[in-house]
Protein backbone atom coordinates (compact mmCIF):
# COMPACT_ATOMS: atom_id res chain seq x y z
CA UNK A 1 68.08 -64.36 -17.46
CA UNK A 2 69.73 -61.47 -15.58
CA UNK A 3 70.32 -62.58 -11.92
CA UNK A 4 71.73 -60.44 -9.27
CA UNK A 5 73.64 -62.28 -6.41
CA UNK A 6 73.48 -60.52 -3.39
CA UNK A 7 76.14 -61.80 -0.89
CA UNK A 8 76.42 -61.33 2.86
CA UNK A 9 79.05 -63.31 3.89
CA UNK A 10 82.13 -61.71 6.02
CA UNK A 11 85.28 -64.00 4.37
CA UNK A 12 85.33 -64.33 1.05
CA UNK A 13 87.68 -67.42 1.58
CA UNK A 14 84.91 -69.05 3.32
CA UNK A 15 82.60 -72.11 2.23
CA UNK A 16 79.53 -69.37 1.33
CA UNK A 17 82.39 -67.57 -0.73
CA UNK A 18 83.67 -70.34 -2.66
CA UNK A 19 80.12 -71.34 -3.69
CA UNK A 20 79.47 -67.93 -4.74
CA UNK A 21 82.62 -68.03 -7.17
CA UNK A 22 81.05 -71.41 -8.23
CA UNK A 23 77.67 -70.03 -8.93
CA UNK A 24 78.84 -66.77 -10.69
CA UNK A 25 80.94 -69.15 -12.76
CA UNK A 26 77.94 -71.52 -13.59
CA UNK A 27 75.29 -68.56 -14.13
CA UNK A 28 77.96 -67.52 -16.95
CA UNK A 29 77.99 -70.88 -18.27
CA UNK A 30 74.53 -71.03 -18.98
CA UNK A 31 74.31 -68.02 -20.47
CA UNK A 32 72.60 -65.71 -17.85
CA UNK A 33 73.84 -62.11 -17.23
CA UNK A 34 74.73 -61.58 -13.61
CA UNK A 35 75.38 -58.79 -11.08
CA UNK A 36 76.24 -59.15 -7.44
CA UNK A 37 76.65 -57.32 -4.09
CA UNK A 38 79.19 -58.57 -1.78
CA UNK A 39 77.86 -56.24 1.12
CA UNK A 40 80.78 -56.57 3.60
CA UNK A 41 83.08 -55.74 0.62
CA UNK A 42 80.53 -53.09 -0.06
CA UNK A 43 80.81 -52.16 3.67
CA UNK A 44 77.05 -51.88 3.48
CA UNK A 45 75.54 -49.31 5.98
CA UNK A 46 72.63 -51.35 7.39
CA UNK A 47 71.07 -49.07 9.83
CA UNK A 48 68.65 -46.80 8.94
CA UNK A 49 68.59 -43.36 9.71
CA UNK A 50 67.85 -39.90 8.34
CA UNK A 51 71.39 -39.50 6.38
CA UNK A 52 69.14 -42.05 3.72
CA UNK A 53 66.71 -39.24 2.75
CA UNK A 54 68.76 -36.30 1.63
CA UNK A 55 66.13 -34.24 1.23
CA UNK A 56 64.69 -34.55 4.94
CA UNK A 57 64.79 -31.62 6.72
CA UNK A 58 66.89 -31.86 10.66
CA UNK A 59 64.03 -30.17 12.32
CA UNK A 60 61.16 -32.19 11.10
CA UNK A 61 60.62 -35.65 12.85
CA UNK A 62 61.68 -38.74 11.21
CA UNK A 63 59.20 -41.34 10.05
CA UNK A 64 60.94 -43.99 8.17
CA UNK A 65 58.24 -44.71 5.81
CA UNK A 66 56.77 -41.43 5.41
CA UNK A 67 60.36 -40.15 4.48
CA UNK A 68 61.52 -42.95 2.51
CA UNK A 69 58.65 -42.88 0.63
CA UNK A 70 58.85 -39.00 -0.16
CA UNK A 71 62.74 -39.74 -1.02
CA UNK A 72 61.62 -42.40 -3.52
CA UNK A 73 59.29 -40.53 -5.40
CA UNK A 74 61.61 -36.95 -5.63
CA UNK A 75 64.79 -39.53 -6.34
CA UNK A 76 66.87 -38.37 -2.82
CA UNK A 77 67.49 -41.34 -1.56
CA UNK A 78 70.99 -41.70 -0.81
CA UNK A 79 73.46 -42.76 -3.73
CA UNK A 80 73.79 -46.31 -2.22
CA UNK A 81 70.02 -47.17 -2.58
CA UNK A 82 69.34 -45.98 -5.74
CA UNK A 83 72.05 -48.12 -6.86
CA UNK A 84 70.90 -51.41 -5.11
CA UNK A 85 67.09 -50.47 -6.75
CA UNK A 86 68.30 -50.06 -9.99
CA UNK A 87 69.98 -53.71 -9.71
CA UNK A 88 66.46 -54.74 -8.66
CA UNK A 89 64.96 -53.14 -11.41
CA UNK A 90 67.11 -54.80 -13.85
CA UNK A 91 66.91 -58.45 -12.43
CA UNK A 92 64.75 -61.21 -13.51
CA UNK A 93 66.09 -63.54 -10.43
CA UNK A 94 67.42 -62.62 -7.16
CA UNK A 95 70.32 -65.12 -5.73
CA UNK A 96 70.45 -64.36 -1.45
CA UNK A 97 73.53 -66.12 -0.22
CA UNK A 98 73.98 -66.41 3.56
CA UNK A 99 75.04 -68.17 6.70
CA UNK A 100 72.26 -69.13 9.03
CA UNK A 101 72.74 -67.19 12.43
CA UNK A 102 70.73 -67.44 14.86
CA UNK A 103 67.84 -68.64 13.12
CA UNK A 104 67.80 -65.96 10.59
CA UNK A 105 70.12 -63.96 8.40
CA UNK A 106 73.25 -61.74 9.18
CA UNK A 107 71.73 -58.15 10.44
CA UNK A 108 73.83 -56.66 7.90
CA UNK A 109 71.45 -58.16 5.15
CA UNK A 110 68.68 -57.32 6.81
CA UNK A 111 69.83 -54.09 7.07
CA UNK A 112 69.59 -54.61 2.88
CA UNK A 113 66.34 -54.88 3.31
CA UNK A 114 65.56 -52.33 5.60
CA UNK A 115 67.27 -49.20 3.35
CA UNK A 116 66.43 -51.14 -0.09
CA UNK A 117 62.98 -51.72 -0.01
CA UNK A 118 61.64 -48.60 0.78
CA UNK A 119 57.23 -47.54 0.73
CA UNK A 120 56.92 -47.29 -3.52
CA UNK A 121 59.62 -49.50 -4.46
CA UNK A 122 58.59 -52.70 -3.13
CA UNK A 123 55.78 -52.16 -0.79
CA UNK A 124 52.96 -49.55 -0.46
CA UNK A 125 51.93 -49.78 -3.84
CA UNK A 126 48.40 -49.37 -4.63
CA UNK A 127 46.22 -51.41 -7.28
CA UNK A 128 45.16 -48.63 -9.97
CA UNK A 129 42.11 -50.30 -10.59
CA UNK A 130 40.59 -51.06 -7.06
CA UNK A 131 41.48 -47.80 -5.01
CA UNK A 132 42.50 -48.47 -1.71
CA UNK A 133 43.69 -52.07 -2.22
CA UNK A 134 47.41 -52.17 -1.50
CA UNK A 135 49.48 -54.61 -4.42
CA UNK A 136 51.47 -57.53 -1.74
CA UNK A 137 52.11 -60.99 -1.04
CA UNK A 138 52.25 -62.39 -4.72
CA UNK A 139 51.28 -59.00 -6.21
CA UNK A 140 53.42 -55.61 -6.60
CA UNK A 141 56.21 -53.96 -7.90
CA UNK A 142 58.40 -56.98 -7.86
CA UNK A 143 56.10 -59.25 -9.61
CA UNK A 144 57.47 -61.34 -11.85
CA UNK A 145 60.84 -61.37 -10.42
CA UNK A 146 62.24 -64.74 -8.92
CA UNK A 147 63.84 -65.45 -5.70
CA UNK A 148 66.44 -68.14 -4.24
CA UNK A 149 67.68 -67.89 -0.90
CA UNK A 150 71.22 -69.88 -0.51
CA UNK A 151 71.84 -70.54 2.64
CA UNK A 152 74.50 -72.70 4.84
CA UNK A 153 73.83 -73.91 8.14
CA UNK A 154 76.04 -75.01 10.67
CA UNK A 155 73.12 -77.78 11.76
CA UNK A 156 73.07 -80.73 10.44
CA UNK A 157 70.00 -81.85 8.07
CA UNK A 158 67.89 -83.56 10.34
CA UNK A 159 67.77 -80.85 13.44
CA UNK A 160 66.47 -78.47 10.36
CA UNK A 161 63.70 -80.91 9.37
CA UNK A 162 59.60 -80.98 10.11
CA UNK A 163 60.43 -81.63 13.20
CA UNK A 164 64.25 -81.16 13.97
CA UNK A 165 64.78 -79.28 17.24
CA UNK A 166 66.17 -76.41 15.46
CA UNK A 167 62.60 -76.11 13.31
CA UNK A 168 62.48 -76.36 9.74
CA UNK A 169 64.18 -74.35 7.66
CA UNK A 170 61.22 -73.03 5.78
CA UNK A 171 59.76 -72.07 8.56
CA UNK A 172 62.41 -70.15 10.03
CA UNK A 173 63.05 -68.65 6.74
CA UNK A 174 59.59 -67.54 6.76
CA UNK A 175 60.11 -63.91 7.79
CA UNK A 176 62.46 -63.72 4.67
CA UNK A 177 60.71 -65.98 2.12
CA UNK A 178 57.10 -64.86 3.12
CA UNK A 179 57.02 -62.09 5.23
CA UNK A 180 59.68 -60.12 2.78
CA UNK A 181 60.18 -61.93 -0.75
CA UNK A 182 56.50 -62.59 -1.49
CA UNK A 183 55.09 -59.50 0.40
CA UNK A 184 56.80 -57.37 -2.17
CA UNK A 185 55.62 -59.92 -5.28
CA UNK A 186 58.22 -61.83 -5.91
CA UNK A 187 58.18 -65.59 -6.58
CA UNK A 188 60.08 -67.25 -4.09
CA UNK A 189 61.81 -71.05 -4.86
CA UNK A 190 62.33 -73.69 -2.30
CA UNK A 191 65.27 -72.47 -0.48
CA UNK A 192 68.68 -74.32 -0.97
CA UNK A 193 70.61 -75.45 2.53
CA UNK A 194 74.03 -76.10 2.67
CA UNK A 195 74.43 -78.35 6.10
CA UNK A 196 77.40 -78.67 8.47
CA UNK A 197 78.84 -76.25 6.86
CA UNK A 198 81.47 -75.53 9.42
CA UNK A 199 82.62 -79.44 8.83
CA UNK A 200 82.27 -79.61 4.92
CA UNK A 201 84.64 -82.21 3.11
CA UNK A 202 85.95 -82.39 -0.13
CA UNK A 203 83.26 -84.83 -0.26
CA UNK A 204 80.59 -82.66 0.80
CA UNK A 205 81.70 -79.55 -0.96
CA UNK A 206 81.69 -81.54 -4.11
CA UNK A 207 78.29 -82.56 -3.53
CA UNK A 208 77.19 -78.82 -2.53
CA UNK A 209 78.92 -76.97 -5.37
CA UNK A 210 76.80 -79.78 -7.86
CA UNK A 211 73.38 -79.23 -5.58
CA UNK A 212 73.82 -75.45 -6.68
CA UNK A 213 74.38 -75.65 -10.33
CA UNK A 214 71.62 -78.02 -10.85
CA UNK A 215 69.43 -75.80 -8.79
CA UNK A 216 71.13 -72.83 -11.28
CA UNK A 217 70.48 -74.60 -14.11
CA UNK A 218 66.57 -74.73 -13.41
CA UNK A 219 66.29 -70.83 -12.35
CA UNK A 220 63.84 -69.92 -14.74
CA UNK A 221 61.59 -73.33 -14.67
CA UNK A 222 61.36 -74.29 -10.94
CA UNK A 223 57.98 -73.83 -9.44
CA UNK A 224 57.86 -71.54 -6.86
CA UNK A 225 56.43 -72.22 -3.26
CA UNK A 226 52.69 -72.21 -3.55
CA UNK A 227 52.41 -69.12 -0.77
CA UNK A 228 48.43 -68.05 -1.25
CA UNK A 229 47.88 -64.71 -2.46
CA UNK A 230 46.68 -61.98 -0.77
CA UNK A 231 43.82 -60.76 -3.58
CA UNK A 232 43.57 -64.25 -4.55
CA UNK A 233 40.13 -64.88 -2.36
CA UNK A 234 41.54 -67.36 0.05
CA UNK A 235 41.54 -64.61 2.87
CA UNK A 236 38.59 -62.00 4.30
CA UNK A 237 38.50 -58.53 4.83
CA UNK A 238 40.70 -58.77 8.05
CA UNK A 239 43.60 -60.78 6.52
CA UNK A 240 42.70 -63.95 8.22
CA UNK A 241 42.38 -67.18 5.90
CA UNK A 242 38.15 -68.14 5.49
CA UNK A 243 37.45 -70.63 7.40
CA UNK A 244 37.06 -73.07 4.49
CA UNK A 245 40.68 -72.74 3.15
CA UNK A 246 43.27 -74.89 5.23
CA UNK A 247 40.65 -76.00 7.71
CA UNK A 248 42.08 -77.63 10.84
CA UNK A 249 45.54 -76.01 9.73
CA UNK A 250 47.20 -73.05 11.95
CA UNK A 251 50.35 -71.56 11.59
CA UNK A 252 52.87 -70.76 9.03
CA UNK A 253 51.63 -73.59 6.89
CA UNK A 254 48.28 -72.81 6.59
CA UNK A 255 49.70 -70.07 4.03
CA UNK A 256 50.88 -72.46 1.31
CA UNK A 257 48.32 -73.91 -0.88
CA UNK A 258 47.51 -77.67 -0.88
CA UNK A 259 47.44 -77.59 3.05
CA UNK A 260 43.39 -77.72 2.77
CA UNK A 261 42.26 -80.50 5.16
């Protein structure tokens, strides 16, 4: 497989960077090509603004997705993007290493995000053969392509668990895993937590850097979460799930199959 790491970790001496060197090191061992984008090395800009479409005009109003689109199609987005895209392009797996902050992910990936995946490239893409019927959640441009978010949390297991006052990872991960990952077609794994990571052992670290490889090692087979599609007939006209499908369910997990009561 080719797998491109994308890294958003401040210290590269850190617990996140150490298991990056260890999972670059085991992705070569197994014979996968790799990539990676350390995006505080990088000094990633993650704001957007209008300096990402260089051929928008100063007078004319900016809106992001009318101009980012535009600059997709006539190839002016700014050097920086293209080159992220074209690491996209090229990967079969996606690797998205971070510490949990907050509840969610560093602003400077999201800020990834924000600039990378741009109307065209991995949403707004329309389904040739039903006009009018937009390609997303399962479907898309990045079809095919897998996903594994990395993450380490300074929580403990159990305060991330079903019903750990911190909520469960999944769930807070949902913007990313859902709401980003499988929106744009890709299939997303079961994420892989790091806990206490702020009070990791030799021990522990031992245990994590063996957790990853073996989670590596089964890339290409592991099933992905069973997220429901969005042109797969489990939802109407409006978006909203028919009321046979996940009946008596609300919520975040009334979108993964095999929650039909």
């Amino acid at each position: 497989m080719r797998v491109l790491w994308i890294f958003a970790h401040p210290e590269a001496r850190s617990l996140s960077g150490a298991l990056r060197d260890e999972g670059l090191r085991a992705l070569a061992e197994l014979g996968h090509e790799h990539r990676s984008s350390d995006l505080y090395a990088m000094k990633w800009k993650p704001t957007v603004d209008a300096d990402d479409f260089t051929g928008h005009e100063a007078d004319r109003p900016l809106v992001v997705t009318r101009a980012s689109q535009r600059a997709y199609r006539t190839g002016t987005l700014s050097a920086d993007i293209r080159a992220e895209q074209a690491k996209l392009d090229w990967a079969d797996a996606v690797v998205l290493q971070f510490p949990l902050w907050w509840a969610g992910m560093p602003a400077i990936l999201k800020g990834w995000f924000d600039r990378v995946f741009v109307k065209g490239f991995a949403y707004g893409v329309t389904d040739p053969e039903h006009p009018g019927r937009t390609l997303r959640y399962g479907e898309g441009r990045l079809a095919g392509k897998r996903a594994l978010a990395v993450v380490a949390a300074g929580s403990p297991e159990a305060p991330l668990g079903p019903r750990g006052i911190n909520g469960q990872l999944d769930q807070l991960l949902f913007p990313l895993l859902h709401g980003t990952l499988w929106y744009a077609g890709m299939s997303v794994l079961r994420p892989l937590a790091v806990h206490g990571a702020d009070r990791v052992g030799p021990g522990e670290y031992d245990a994590a850097v063996s957790l990853l490889r073996s989670r590596l090692a089964s890339l290409e087979h592991d099933r992905p979460l069973a997220y429901r599609m969005q042109n797969g007939g489990d939802y109407d006209d409006d978006f909203v799930l028919r009321p046979e499908v996940s009946r008596g369910t609300t919520g975040l997990a009334a979108h993964l199959a095999g929650c039909d009561g």
